[in-house]
C-alpha atoms as a PDB file:
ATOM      1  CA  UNK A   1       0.200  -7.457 -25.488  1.00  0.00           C
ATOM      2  CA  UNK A   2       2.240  -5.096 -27.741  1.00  0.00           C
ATOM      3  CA  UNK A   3       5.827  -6.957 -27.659  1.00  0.00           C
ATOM      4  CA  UNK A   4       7.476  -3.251 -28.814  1.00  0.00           C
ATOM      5  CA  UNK A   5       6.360  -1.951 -24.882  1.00  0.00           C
ATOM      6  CA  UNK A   6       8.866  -2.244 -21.931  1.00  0.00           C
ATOM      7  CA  UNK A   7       7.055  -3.807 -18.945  1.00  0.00           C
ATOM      8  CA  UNK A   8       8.121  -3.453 -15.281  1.00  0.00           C
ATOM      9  CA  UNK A   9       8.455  -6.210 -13.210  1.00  0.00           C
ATOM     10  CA  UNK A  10       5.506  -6.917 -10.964  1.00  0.00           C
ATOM     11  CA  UNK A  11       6.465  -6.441  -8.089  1.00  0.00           C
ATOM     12  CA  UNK A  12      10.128  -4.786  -6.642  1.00  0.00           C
ATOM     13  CA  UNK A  13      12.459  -5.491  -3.407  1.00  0.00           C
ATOM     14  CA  UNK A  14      14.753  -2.902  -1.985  1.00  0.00           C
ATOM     15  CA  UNK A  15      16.920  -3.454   0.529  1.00  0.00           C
ATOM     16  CA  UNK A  16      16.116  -6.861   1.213  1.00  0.00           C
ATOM     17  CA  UNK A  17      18.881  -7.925   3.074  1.00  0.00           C
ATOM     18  CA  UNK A  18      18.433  -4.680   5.583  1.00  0.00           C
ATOM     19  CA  UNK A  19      18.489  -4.629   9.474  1.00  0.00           C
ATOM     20  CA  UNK A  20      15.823  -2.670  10.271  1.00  0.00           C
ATOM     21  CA  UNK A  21      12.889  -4.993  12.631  1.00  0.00           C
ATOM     22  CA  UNK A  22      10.683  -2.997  10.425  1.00  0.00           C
ATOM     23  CA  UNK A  23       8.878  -4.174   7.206  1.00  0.00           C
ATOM     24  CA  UNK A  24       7.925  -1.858   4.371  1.00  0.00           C
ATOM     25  CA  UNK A  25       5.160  -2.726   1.851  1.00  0.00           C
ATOM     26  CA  UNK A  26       4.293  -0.803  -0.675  1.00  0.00           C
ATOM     27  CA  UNK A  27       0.807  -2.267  -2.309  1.00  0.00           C
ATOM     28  CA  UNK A  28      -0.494   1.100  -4.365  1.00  0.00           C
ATOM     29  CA  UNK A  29       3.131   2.161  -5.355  1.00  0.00           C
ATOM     30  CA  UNK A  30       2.251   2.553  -9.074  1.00  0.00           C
ATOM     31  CA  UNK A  31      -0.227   3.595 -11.759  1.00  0.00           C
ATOM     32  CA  UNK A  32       1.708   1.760 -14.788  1.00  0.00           C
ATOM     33  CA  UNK A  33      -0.873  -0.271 -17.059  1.00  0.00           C
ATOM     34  CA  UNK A  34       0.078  -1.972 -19.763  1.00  0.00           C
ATOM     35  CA  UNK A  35      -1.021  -0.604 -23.286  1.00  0.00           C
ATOM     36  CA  UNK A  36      -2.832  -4.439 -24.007  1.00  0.00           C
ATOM     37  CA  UNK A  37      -5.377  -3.074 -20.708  1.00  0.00           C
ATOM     38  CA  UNK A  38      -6.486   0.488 -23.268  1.00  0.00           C
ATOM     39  CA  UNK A  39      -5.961   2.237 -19.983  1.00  0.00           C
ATOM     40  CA  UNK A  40      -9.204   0.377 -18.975  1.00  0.00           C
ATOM     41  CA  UNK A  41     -11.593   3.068 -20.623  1.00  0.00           C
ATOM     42  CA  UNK A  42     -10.498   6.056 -18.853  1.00  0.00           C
ATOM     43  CA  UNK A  43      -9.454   9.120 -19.393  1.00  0.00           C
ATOM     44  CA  UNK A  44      -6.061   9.905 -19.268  1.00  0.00           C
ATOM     45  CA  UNK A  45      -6.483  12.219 -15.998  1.00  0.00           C
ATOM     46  CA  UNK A  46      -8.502   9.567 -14.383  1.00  0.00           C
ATOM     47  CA  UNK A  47      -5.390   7.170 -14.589  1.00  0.00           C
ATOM     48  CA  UNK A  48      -3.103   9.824 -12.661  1.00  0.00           C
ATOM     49  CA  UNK A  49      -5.971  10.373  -9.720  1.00  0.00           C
ATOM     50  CA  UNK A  50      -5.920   8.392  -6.733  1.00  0.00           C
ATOM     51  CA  UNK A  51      -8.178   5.826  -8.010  1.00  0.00           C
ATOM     52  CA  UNK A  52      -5.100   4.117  -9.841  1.00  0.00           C
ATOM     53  CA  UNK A  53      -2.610   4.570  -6.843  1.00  0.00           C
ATOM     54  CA  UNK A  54      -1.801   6.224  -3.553  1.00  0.00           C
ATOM     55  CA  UNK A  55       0.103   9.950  -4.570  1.00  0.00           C
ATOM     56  CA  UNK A  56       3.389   9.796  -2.524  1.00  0.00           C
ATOM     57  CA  UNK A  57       3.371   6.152  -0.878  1.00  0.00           C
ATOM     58  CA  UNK A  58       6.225   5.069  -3.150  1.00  0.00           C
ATOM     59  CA  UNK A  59       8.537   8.332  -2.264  1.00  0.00           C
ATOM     60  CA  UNK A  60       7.569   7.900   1.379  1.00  0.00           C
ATOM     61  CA  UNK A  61       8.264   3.989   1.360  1.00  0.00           C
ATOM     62  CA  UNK A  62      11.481   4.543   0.093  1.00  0.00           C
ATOM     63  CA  UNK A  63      12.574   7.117   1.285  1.00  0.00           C
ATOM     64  CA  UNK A  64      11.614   5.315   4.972  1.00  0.00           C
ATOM     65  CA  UNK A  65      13.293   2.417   3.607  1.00  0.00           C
ATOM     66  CA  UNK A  66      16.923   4.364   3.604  1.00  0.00           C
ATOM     67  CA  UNK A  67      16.688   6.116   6.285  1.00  0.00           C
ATOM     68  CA  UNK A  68      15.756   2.539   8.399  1.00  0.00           C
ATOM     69  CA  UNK A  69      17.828   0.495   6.874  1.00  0.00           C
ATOM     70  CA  UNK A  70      14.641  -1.537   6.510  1.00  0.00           C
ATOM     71  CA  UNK A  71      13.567  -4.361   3.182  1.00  0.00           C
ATOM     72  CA  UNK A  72      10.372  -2.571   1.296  1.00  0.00           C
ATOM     73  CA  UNK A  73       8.393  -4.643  -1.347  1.00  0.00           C
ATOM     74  CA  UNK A  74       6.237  -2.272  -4.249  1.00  0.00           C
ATOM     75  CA  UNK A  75       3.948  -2.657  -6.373  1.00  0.00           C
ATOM     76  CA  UNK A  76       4.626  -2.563 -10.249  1.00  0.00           C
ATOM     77  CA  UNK A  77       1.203  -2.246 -11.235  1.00  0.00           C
ATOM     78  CA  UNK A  78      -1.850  -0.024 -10.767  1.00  0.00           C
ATOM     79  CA  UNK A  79      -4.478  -1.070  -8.065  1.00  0.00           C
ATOM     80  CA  UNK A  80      -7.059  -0.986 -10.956  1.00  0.00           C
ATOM     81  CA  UNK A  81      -5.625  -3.938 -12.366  1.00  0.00           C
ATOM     82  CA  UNK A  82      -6.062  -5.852  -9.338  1.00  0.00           C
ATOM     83  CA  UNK A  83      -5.370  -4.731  -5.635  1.00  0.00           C
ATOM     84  CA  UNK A  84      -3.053  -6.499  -3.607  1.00  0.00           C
ATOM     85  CA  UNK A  85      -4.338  -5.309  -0.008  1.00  0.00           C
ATOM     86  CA  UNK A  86      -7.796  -6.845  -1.015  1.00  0.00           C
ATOM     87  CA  UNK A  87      -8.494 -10.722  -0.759  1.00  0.00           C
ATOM     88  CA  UNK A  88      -9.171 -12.420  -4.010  1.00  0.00           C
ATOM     89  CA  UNK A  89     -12.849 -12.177  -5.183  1.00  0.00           C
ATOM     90  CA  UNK A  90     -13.720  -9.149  -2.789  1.00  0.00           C
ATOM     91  CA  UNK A  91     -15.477  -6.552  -4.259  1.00  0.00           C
ATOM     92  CA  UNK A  92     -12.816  -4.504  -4.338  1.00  0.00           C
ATOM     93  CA  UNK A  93     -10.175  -7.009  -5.409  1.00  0.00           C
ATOM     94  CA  UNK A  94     -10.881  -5.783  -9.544  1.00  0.00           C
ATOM     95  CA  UNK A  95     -12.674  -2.566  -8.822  1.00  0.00           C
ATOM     96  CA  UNK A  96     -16.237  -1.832 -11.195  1.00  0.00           C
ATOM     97  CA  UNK A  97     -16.738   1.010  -9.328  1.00  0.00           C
ATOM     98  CA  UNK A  98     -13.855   3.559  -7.509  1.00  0.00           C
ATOM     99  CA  UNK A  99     -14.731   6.494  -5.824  1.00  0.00           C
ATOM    100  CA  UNK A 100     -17.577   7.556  -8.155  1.00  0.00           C
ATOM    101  CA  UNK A 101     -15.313   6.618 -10.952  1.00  0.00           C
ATOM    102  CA  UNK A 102     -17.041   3.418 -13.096  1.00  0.00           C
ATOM    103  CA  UNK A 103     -14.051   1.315 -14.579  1.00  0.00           C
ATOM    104  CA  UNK A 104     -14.909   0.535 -17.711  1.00  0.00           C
ATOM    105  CA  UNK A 105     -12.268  -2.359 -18.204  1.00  0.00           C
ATOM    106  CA  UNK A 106     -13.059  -4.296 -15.478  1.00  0.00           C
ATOM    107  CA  UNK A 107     -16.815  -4.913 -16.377  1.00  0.00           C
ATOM    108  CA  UNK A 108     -18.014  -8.290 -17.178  1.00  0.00           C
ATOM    109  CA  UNK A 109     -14.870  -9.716 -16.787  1.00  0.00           C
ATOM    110  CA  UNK A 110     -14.561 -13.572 -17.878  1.00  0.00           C
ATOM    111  CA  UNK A 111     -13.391 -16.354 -15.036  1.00  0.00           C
ATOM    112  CA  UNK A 112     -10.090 -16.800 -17.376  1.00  0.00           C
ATOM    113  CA  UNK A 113      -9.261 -12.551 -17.433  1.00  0.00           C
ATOM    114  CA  UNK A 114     -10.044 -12.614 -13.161  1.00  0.00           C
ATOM    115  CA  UNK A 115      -7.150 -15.702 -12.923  1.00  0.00           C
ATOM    116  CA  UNK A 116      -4.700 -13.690 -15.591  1.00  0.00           C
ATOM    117  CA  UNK A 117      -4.676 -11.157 -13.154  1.00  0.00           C
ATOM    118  CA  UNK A 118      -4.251 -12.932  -9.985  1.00  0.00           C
ATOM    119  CA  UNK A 119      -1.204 -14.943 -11.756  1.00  0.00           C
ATOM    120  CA  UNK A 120       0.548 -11.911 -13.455  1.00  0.00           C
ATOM    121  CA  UNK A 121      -0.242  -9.267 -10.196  1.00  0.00           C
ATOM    122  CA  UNK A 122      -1.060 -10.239  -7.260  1.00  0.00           C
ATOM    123  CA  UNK A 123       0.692 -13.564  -6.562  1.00  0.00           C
ATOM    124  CA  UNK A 124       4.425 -12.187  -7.924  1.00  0.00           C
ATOM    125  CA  UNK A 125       3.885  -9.881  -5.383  1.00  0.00           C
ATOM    126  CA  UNK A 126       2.424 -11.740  -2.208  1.00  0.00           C
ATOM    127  CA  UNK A 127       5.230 -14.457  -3.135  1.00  0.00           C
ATOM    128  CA  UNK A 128       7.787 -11.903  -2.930  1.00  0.00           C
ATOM    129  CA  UNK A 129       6.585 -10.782   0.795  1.00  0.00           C
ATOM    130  CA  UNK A 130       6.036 -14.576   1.720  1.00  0.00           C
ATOM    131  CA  UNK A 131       9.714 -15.248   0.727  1.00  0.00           C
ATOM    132  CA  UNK A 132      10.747 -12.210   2.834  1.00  0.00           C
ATOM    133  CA  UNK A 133       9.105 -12.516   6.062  1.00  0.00           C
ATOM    134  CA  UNK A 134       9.657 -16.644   5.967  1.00  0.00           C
ATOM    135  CA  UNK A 135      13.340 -16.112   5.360  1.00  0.00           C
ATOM    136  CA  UNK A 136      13.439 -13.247   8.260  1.00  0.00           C
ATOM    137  CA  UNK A 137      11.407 -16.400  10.302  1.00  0.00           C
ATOM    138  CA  UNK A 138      14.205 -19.019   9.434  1.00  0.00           C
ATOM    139  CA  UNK A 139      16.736 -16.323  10.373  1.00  0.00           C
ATOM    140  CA  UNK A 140      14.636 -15.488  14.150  1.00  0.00           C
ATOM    141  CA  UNK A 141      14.965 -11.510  12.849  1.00  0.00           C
ATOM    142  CA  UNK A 142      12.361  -9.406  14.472  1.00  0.00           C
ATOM    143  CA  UNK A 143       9.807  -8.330  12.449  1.00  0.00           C
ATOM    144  CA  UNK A 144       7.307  -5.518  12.330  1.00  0.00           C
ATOM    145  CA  UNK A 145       4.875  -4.991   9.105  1.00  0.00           C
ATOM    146  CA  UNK A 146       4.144  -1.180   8.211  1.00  0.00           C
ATOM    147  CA  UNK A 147       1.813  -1.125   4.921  1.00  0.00           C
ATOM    148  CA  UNK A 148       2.910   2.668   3.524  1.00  0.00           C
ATOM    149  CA  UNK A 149      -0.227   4.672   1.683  1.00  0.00           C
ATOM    150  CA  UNK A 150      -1.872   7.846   1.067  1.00  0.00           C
ATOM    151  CA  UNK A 151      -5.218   9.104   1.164  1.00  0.00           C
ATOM    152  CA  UNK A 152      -7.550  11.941  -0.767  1.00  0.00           C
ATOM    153  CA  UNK A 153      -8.184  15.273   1.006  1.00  0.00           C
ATOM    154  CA  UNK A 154     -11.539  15.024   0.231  1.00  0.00           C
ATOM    155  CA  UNK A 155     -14.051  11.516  -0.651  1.00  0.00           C
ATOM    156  CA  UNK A 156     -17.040  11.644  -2.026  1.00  0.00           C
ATOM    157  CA  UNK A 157     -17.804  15.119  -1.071  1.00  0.00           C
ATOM    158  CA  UNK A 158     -16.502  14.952   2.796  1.00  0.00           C
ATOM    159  CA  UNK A 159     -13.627  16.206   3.943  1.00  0.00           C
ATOM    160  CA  UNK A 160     -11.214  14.596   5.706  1.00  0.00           C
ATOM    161  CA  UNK A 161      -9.048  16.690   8.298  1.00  0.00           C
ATOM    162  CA  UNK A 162      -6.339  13.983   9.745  1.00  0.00           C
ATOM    163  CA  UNK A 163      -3.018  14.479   8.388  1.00  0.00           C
ATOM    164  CA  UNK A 164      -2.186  10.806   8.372  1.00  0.00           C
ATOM    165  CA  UNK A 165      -3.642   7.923  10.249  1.00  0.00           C
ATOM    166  CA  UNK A 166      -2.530   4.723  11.980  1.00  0.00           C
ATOM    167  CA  UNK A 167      -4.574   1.528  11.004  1.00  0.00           C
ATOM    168  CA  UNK A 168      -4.290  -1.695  13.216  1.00  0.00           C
ATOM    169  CA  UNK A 169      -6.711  -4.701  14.506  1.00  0.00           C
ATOM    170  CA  UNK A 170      -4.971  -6.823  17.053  1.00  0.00           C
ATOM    171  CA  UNK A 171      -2.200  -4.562  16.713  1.00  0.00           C
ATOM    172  CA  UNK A 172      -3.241  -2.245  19.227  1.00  0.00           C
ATOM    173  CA  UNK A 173      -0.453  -1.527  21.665  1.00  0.00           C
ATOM    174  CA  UNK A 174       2.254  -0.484  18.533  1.00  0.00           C
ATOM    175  CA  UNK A 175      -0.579   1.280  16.914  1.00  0.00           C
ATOM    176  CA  UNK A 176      -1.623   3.421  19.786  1.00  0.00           C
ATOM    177  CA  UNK A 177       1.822   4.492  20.158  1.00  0.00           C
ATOM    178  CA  UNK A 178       3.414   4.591  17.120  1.00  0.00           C
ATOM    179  CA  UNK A 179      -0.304   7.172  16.342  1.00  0.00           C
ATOM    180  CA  UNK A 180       0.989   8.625  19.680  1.00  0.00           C
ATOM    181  CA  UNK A 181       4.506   9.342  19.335  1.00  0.00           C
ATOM    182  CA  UNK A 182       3.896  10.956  15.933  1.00  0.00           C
ATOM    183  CA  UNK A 183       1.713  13.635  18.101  1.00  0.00           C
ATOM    184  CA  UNK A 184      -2.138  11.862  18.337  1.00  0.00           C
ATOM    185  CA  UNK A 185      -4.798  14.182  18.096  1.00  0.00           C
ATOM    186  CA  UNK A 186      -3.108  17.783  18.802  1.00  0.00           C
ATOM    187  CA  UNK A 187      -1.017  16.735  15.518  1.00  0.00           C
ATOM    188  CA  UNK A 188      -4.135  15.885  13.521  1.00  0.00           C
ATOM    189  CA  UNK A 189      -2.534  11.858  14.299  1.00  0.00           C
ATOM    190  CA  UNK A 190      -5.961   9.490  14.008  1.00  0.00           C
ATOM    191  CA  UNK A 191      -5.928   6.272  14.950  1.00  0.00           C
ATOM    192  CA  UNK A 192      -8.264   3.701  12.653  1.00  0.00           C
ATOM    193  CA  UNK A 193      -9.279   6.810  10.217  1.00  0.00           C
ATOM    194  CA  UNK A 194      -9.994   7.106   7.496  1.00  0.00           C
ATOM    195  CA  UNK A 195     -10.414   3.385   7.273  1.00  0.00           C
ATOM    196  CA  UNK A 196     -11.019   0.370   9.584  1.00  0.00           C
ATOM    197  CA  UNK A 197      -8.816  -2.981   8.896  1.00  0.00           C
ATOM    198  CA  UNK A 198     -11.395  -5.982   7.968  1.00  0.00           C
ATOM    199  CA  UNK A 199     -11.305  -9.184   6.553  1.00  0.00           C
ATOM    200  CA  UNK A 200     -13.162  -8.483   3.282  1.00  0.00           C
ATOM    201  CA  UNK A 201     -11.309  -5.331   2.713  1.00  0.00           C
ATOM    202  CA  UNK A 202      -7.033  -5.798   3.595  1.00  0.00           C
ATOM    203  CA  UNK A 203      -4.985  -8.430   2.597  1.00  0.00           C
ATOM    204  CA  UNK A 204      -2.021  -7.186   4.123  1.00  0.00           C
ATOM    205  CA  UNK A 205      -2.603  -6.933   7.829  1.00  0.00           C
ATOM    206  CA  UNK A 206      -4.795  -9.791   8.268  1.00  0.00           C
ATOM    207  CA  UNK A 207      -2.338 -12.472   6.169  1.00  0.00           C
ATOM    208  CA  UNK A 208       0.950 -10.917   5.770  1.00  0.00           C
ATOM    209  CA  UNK A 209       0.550  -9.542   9.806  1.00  0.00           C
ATOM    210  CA  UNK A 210      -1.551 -11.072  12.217  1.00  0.00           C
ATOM    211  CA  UNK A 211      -1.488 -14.577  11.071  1.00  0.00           C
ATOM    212  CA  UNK A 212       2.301 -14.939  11.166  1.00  0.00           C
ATOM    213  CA  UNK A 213       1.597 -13.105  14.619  1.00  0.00           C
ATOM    214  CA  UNK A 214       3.334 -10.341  13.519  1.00  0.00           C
ATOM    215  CA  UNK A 215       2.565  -6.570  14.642  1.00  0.00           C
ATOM    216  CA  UNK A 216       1.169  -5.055  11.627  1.00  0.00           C
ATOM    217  CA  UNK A 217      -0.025  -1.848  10.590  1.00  0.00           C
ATOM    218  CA  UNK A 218      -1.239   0.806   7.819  1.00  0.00           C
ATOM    219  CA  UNK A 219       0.582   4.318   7.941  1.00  0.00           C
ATOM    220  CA  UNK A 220      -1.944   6.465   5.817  1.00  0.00           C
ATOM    221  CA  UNK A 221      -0.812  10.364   5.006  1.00  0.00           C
ATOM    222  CA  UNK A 222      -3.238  12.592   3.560  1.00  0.00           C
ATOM    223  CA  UNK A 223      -1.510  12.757  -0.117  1.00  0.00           C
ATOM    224  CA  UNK A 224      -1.659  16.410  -0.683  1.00  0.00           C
ATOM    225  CA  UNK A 225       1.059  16.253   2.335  1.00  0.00           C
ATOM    226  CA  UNK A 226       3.417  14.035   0.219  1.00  0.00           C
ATOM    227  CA  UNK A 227       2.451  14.845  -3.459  1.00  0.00           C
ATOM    228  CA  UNK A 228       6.087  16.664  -3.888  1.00  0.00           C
ATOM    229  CA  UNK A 229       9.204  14.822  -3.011  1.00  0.00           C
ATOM    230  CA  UNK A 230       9.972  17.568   0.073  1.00  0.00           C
ATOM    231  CA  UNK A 231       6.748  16.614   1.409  1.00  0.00           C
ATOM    232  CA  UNK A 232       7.341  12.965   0.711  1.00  0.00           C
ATOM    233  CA  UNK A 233      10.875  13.440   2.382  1.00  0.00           C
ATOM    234  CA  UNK A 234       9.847  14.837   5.506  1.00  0.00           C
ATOM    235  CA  UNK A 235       7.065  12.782   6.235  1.00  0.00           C
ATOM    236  CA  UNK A 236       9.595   9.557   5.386  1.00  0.00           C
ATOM    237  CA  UNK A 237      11.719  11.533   8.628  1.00  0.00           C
ATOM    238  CA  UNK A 238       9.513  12.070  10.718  1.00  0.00           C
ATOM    239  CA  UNK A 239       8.158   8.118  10.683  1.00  0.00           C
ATOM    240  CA  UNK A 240      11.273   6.607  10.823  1.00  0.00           C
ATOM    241  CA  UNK A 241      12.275   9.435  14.211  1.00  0.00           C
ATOM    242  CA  UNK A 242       8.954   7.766  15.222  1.00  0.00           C
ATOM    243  CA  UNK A 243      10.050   4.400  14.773  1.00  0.00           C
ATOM    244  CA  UNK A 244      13.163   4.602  16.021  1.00  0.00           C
ATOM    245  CA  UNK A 245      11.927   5.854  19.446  1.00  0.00           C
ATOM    246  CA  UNK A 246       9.394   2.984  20.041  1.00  0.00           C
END
């Protein structure tokens, strides 16, 4: 690790102490890795794509955040270090393989690197929501999860015509509605598109959400929607107007 390089922290907490019964996480805020990592063998375009984080989430989270009054955890790291919506030792949890994108850095990784990464990564930030939604649990404060990200235009050669999606599991009342009240189908709204929530594949929803028996769900916008902060900003108003109105 060069000692001369200025690190962020791993994970950050705004507005922890706000009112809002809402939730905010923020797992692919960032594409930051560290110098020690050689940018993992790719190219320098390659590390601003949406292989190394989700284009927008962070401008959206926060700018949700203020306008909610609600707490919001990020990411400091990029999702090619480790993910932190994927369960340890998934296939996904230390990518080889993104998109059609082969990570170089992360093949043939030792036992001893996979455990430097959990312990620097992912628990700093799954502490930091465990502390939050246990102390909103000691303090009986309602609380609803909403996992912020973004999603390509295009994967893998299909396009993808939703301009957001709702993703839930046994959260299927607030999911249908909240995908509802921001306009369903007639608004290009999907519900469970372009993903599916699964064991092997979240973290977030299954640990942080349904087994606290919390409602929890992924809000995913289509990132060329929120690439520029007046697309990030009126995306972040019209899901907290949604919110609100539940």
């Amino acid at each position: 690790m060069d000692p001369a390089e200025s690190l962020p922290a791993p994970v950050r907490v705004l507005n922890g102490q706000g009112t809002s019964p809402y939730v905010l996480l923020c797992e692919h805020a960032s594409r930051f890795i560290p110098k020690e990592y050689k940018g993992l063998g790719l190219a320098a375009e390659d590390l601003t794509r949406h292989i190394a984080w989700d284009i927008g989430a962070s401008n959206v989270a926060e700018g949700l955040s203020t306008l909610l009054d609600a707490p919001l955890v990020m990411a400091g790291y990029s999702r090619l270090l480790i993910d932190l919506n994927r369960p340890i030792g998934s296939a996904t949890s230390i990518p080889e393989i993104s998109e059609n994108t082969v990570i170089p850095g992360n093949l043939a990784l030792t036992p001893e690197d996979r455990k430097r990464r959990v312990a620097l990564y992912f628990e700093p930030y799954q502490l930091a929501v465990r502390q939050l939604l246990d102390a909103r649990r000691e303090d009986a404060t309602a609380t609803t999860i909403i996992g912020v990200h973004s999603f390509t235009p295009i994967y893998k050669g299909m396009a993808r015509p939703w301009h957001a999606g709702i993703l839930y599991r046994n959260s299927r009342r607030f999911g249908h509605v909240l995908a509802a009240t921001l306009g369903g189908p007639a608004k290009s709204i999907a519900e469970n598109e372009p993903y599916q929530i699964e064991d092997d594949s979240d973290y977030t929803v299954p640990v942080h959400g349904e087994a606290r028996g919390l409602d929890a769900v992924l809000v995913e916008i289509r990132q060329d929607l929120i690439a520029d902060r007046d697309g990030a900003a009126s995306w972040a108003a019209r899901l907290a107007a949604a919110l609100v109105s539940r």
